[in-house]
Protein backbone atom coordinates (compact mmCIF):
# COMPACT_ATOMS: atom_id res chain seq x y z
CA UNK A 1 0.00 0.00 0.00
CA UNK A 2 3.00 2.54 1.09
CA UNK A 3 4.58 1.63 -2.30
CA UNK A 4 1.23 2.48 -4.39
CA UNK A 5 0.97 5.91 -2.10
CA UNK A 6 3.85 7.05 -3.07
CA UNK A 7 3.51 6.10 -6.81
CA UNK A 8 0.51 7.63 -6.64
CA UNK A 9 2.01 11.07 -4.85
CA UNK A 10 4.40 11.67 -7.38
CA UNK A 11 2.44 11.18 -10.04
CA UNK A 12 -0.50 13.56 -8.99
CA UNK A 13 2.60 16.47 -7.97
CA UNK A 14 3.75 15.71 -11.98
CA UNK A 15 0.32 17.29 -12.44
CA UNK A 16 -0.03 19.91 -10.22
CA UNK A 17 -1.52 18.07 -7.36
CA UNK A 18 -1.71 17.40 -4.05
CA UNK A 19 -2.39 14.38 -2.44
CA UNK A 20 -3.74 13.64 1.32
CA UNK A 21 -5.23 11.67 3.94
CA UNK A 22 -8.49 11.24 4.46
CA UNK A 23 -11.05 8.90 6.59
CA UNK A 24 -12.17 7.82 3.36
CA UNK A 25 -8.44 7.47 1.77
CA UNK A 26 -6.16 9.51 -0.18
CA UNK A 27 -7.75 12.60 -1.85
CA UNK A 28 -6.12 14.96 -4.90
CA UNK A 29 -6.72 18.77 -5.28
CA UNK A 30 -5.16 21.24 -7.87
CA UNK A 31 -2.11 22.40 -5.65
CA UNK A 32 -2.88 26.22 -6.52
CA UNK A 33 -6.83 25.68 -5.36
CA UNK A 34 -5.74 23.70 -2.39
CA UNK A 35 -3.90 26.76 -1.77
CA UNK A 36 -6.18 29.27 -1.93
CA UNK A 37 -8.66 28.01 0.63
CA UNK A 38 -8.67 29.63 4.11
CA UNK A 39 -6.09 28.26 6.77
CA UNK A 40 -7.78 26.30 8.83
CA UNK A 41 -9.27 24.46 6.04
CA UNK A 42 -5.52 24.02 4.91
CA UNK A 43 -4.77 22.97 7.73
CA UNK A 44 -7.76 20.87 8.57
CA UNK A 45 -7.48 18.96 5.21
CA UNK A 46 -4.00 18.65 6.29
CA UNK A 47 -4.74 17.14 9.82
CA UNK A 48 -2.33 19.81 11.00
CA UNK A 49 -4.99 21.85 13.07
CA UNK A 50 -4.30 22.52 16.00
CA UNK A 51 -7.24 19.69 17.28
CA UNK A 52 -6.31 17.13 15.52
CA UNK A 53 -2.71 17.36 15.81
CA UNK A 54 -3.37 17.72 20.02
CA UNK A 55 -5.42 14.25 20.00
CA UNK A 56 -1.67 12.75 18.86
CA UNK A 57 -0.54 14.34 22.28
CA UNK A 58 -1.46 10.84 24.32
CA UNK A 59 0.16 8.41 21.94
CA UNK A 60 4.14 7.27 22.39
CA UNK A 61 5.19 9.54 19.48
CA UNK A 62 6.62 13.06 19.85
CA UNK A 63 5.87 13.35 16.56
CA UNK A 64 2.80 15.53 17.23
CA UNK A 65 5.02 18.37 18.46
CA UNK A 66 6.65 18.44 14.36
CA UNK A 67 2.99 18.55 13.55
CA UNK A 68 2.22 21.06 15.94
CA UNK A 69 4.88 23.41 14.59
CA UNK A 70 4.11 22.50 10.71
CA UNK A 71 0.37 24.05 11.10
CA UNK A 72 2.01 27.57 13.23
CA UNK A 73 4.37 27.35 10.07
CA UNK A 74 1.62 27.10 7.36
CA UNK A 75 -0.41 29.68 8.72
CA UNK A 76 2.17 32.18 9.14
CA UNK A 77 3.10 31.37 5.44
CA UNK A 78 -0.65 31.69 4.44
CA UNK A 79 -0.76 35.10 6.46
CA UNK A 80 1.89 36.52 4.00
CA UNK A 81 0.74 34.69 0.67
CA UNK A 82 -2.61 36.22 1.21
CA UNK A 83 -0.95 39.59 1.79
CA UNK A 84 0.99 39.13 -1.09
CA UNK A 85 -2.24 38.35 -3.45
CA UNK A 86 -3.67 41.54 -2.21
CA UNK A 87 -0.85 44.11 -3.38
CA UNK A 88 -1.51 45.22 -7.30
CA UNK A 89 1.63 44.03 -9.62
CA UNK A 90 3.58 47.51 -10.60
């Protein structure tokens, strides 16, 4: 299955995509739309909000705390793409 994930991963960012975990499976989105949604969607889609990444808190894996600082990372980014979108090109 990891083998057919990752096949699958690379192909879809060949295309432009983005691929990512859901309850239902793996899910694709057009890497510049997936981008444009608000941040905690972002991050919800990405199971980096701050909830979800928290529940990881109990299990033997201080993995959550890489987590936890990939979603304060995303959102600053977001903070300054949006920023960005809203200044006119010269």
């Amino acid at each position: 299955m990891e083998e057919k994930l990752w096949e699958l991963v690379q192909k879809k960012e060949t295309e432009g995509k983005v691929v990512f975990m859901t309850i239902d499976g793996p899910m694709e989105a057009d890497l510049e739309e997936f981008i444009q949604q608000p941040t905690e969607g972002l991050l919800y889609d990405l199971n980096r909000d701050r909830v979800t990444v928290l529940t990881f808190m109990k299990q033997d894996n201080p993995k959550w705390a890489n987590d936890y600082a990939v979603g304060l990372v995303i959102g600053k980014l977001k903070k300054y793409y949006d920023k960005a979108k809203t200044v006119p090109e010269p």
